[in-house]
N, C-alpha and C. Protein backbone atom coordinates (compact mmCIF):
# COMPACT_ATOMS: atom_id res chain seq x y z
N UNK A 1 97.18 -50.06 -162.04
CA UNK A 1 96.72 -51.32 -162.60
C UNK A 1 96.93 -52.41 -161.56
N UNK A 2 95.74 -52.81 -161.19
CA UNK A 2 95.86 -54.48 -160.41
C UNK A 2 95.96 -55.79 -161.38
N UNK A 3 96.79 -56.68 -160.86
CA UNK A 3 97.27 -57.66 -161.56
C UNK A 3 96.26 -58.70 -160.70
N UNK A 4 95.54 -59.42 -161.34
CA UNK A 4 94.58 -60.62 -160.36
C UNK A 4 95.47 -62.21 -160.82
N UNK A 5 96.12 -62.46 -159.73
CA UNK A 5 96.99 -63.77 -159.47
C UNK A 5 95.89 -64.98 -160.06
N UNK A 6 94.21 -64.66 -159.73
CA UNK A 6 93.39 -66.03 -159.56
C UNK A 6 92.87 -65.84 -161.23
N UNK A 7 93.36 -64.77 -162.12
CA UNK A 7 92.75 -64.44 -163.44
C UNK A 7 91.24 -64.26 -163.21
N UNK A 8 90.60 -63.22 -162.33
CA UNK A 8 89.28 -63.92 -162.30
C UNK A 8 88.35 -64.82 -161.61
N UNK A 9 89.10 -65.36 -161.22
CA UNK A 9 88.27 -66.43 -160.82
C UNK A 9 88.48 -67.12 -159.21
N UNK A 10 87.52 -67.03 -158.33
CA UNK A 10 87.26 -67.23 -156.88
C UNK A 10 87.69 -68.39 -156.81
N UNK A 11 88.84 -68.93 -156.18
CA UNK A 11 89.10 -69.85 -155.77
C UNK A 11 88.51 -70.75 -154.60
N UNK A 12 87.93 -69.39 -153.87
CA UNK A 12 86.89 -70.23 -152.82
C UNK A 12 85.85 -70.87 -153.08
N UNK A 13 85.34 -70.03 -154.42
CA UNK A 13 83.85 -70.22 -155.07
C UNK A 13 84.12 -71.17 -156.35
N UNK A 14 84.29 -72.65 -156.61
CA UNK A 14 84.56 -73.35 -157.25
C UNK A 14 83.51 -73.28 -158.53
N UNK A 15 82.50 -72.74 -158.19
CA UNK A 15 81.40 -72.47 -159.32
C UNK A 15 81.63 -71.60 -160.40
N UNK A 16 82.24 -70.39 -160.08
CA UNK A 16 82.68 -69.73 -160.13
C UNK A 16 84.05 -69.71 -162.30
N UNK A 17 83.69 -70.51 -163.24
CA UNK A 17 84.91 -70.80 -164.09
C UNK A 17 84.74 -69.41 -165.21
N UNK A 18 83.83 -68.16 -165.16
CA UNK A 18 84.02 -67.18 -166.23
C UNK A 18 83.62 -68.29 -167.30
N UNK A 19 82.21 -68.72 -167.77
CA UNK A 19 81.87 -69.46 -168.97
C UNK A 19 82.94 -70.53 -169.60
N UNK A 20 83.67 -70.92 -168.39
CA UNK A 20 84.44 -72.20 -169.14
C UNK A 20 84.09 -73.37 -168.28
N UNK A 21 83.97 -74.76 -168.91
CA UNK A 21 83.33 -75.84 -168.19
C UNK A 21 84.36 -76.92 -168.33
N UNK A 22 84.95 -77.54 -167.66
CA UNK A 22 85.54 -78.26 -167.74
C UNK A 22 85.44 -79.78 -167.03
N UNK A 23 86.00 -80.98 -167.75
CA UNK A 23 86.59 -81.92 -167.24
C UNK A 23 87.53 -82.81 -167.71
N UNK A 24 87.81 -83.69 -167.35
CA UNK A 24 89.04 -84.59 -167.63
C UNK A 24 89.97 -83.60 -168.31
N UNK A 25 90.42 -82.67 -167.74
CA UNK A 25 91.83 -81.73 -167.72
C UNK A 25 91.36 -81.05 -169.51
N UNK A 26 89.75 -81.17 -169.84
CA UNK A 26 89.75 -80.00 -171.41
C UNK A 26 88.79 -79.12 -170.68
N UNK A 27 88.94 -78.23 -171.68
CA UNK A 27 87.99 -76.88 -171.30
C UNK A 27 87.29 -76.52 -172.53
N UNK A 28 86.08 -75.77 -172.61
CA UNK A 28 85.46 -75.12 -173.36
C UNK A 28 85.28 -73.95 -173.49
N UNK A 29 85.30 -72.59 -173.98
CA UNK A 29 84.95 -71.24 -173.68
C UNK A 29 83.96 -71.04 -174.42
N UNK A 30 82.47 -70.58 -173.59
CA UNK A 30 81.03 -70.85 -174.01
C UNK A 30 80.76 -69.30 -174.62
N UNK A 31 82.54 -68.19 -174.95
CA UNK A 31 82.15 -67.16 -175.53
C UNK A 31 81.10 -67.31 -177.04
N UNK A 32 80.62 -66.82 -177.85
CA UNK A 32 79.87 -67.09 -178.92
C UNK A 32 81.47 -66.99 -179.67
N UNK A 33 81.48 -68.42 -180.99
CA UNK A 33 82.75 -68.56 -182.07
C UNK A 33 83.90 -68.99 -180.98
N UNK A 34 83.27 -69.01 -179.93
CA UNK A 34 85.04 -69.87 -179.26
C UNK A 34 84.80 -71.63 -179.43
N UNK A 35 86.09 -72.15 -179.93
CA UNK A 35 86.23 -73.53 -180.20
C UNK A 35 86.35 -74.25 -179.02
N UNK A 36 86.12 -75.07 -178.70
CA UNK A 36 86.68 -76.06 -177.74
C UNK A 36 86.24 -77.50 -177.72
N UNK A 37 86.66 -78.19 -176.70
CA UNK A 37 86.01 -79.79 -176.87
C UNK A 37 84.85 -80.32 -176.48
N UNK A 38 84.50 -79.08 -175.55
CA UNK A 38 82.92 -79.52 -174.60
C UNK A 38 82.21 -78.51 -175.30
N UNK A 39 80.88 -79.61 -175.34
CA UNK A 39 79.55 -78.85 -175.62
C UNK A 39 78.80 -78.47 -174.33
N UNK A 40 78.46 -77.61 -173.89
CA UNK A 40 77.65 -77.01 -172.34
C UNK A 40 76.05 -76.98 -172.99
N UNK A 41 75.21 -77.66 -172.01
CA UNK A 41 73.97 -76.87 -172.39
C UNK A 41 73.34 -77.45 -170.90
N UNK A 42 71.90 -76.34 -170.70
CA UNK A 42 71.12 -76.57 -169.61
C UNK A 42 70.35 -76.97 -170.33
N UNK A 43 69.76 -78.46 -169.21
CA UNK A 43 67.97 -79.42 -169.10
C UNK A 43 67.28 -78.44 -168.55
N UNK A 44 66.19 -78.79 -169.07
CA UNK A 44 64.88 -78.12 -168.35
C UNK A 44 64.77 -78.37 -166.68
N UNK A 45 65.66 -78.95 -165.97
CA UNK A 45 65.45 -79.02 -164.45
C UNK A 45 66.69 -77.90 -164.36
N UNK A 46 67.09 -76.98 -165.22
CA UNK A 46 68.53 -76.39 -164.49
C UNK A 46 69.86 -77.01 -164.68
N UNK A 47 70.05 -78.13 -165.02
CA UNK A 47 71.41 -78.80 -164.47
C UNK A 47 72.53 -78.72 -166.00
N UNK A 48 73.41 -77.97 -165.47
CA UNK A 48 74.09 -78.41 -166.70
C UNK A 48 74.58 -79.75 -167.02
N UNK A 49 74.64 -79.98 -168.62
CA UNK A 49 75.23 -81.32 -168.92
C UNK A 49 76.19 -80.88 -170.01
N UNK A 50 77.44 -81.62 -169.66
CA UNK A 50 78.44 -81.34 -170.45
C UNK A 50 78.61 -82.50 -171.28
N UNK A 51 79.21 -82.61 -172.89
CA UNK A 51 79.26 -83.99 -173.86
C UNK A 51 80.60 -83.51 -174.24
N UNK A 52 81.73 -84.62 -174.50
CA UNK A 52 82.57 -84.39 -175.34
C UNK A 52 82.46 -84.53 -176.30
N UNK A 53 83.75 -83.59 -177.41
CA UNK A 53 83.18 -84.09 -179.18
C UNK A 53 84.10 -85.31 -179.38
N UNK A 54 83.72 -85.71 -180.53
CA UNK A 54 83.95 -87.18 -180.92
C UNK A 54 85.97 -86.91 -181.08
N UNK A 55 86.34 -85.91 -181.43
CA UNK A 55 87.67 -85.66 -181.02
C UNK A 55 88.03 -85.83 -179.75
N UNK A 56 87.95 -85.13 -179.03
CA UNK A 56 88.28 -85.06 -177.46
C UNK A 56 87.88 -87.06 -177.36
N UNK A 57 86.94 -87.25 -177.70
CA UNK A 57 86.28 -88.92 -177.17
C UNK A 57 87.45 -90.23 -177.63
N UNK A 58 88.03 -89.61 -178.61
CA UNK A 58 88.89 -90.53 -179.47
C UNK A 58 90.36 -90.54 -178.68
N UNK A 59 90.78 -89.05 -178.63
CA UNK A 59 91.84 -88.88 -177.56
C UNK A 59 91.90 -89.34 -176.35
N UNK A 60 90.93 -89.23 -175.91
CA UNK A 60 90.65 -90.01 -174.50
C UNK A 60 90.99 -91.79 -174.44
N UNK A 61 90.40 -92.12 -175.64
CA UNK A 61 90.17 -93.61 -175.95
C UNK A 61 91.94 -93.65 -176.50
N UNK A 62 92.75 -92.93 -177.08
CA UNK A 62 94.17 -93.38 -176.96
C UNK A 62 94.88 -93.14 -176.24
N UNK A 63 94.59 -91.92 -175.52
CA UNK A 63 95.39 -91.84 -174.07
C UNK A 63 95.31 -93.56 -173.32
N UNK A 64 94.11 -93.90 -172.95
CA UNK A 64 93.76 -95.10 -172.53
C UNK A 64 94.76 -96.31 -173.05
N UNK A 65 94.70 -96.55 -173.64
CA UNK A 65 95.36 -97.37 -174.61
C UNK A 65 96.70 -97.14 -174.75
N UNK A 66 97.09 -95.74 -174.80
CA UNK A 66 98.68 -95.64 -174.49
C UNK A 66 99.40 -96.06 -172.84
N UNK A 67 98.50 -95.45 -172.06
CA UNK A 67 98.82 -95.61 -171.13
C UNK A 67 98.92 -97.01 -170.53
N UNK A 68 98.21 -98.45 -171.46
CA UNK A 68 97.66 -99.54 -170.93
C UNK A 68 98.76 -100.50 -171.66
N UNK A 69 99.29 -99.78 -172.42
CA UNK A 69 100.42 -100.08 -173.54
C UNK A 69 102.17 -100.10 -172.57
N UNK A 70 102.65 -101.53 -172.60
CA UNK A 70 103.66 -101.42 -171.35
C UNK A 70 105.08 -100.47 -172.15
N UNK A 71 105.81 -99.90 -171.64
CA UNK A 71 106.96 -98.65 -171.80
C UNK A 71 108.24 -99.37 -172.49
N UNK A 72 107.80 -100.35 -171.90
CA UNK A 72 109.07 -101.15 -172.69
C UNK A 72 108.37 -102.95 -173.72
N UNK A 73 109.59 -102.65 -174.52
CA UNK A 73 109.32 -104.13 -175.20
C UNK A 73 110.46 -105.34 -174.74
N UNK A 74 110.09 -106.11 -173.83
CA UNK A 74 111.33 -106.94 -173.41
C UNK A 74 111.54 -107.89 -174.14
N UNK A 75 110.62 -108.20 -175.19
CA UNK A 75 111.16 -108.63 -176.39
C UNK A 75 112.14 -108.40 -177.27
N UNK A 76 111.56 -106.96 -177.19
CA UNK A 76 112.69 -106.28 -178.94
C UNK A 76 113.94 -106.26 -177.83
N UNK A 77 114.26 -106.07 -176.20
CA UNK A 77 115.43 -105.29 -175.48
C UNK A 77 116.11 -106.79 -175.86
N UNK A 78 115.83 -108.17 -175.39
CA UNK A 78 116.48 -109.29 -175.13
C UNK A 78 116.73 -109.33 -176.88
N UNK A 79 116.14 -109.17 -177.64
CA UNK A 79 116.84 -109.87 -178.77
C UNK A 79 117.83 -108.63 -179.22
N UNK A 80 117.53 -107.74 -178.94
CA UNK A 80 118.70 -106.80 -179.33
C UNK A 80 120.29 -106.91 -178.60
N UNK A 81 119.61 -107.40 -177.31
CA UNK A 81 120.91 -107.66 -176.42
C UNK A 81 121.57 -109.10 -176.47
N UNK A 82 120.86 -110.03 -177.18
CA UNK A 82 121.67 -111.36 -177.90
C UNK A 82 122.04 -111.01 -178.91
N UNK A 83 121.91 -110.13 -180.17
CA UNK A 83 122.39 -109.65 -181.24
C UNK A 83 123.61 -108.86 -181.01
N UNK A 84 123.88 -107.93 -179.59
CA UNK A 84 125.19 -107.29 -179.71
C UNK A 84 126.03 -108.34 -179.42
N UNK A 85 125.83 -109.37 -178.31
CA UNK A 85 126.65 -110.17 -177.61
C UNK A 85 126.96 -111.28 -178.38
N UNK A 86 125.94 -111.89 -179.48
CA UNK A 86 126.58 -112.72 -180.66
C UNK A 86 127.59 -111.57 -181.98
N UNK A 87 127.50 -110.71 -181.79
CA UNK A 87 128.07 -110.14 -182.60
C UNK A 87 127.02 -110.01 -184.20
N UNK A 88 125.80 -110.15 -183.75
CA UNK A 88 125.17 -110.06 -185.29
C UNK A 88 124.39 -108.56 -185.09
N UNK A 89 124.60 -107.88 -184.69
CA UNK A 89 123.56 -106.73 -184.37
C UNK A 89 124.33 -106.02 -185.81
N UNK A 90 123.40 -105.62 -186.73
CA UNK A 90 124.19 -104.59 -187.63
C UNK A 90 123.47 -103.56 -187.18
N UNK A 91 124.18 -102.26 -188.07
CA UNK A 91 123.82 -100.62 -187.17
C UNK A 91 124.12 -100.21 -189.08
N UNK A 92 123.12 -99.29 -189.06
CA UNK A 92 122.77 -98.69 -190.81
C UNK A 92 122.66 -97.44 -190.71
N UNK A 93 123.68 -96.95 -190.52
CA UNK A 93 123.77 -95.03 -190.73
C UNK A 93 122.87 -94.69 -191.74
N UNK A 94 122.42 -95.17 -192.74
CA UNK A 94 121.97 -94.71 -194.26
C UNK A 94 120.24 -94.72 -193.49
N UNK A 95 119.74 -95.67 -192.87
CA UNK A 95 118.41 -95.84 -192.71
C UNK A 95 118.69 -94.78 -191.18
N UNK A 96 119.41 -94.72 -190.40
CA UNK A 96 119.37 -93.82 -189.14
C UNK A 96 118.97 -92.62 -189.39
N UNK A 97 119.88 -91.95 -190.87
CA UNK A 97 119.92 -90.67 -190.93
C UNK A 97 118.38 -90.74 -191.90
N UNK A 98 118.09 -91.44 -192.93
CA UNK A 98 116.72 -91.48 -192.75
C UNK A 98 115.38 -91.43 -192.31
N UNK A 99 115.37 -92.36 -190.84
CA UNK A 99 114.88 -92.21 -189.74
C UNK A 99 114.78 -90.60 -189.70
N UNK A 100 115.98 -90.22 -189.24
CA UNK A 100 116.10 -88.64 -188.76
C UNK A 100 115.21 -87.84 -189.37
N UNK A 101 115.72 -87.35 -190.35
CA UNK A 101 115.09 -86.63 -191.18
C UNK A 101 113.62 -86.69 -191.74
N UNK A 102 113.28 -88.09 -191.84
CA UNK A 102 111.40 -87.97 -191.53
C UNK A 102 111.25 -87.73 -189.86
N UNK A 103 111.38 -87.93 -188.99
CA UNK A 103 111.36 -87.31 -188.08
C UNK A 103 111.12 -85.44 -188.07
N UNK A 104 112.34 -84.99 -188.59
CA UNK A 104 112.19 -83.85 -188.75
C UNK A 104 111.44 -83.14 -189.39
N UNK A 105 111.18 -84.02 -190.06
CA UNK A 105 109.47 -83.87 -191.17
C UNK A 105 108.67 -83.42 -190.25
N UNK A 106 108.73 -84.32 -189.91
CA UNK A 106 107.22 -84.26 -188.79
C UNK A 106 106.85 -82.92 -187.86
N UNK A 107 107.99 -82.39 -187.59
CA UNK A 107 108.34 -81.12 -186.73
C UNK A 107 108.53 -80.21 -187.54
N UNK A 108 108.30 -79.80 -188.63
CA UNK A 108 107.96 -78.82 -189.51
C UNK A 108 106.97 -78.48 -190.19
């Protein structure tokens, strides 16, 4: 038994994807009943044209938006950090462990 490192597929020959079409990092498998995000079809000149579905289009549009979205809130950090240093910051085990546990919701 040979084990193929490239699965298939010519790394030299970029054309080359075994009926999968890809871009922006999704793929499609153009087997007949395989799901994916791209629709593949050939124009009458030959050329393939690939469409995303309105899923994949939406994801894209919040990736965007997450990514455009800044990592931090230096709002919520500064008032949290005048709340420890005045001494008014309260801390609520009852709503934490709450928190938690819908959390854990979510992951089940």
């Amino acid at each position: 038994m040979v084990i193929d490192p490239h699965n298939g597929i010519n790394p030299a020959n970029p054309g080359n994807t075994r009926g999968k079409a890809t871009t922006n990092g999704l793929s499609s498998d153009s087997r007949p009943g395989a799901r994916g995000n791209l629709d593949s079809s050939v124009d009458a000149a030959g050329q393939e044209s690939v469409s995303l579905s309105r899923e994949a289009q939406t994801l894209n549009r919040l990736e965007s938006a997450i990514s455009a979205a800044p990592e931090v809130d230096s709002d919520r950090v500064e008032a949290i950090k005048q709340a420890l240093t005045n001494g008014s910051y309260d801390i609520d085990p009852g709503r934490i462990a709450e928190r938690l546990l819908q959390s854990d919701d979510l992951l089940n």
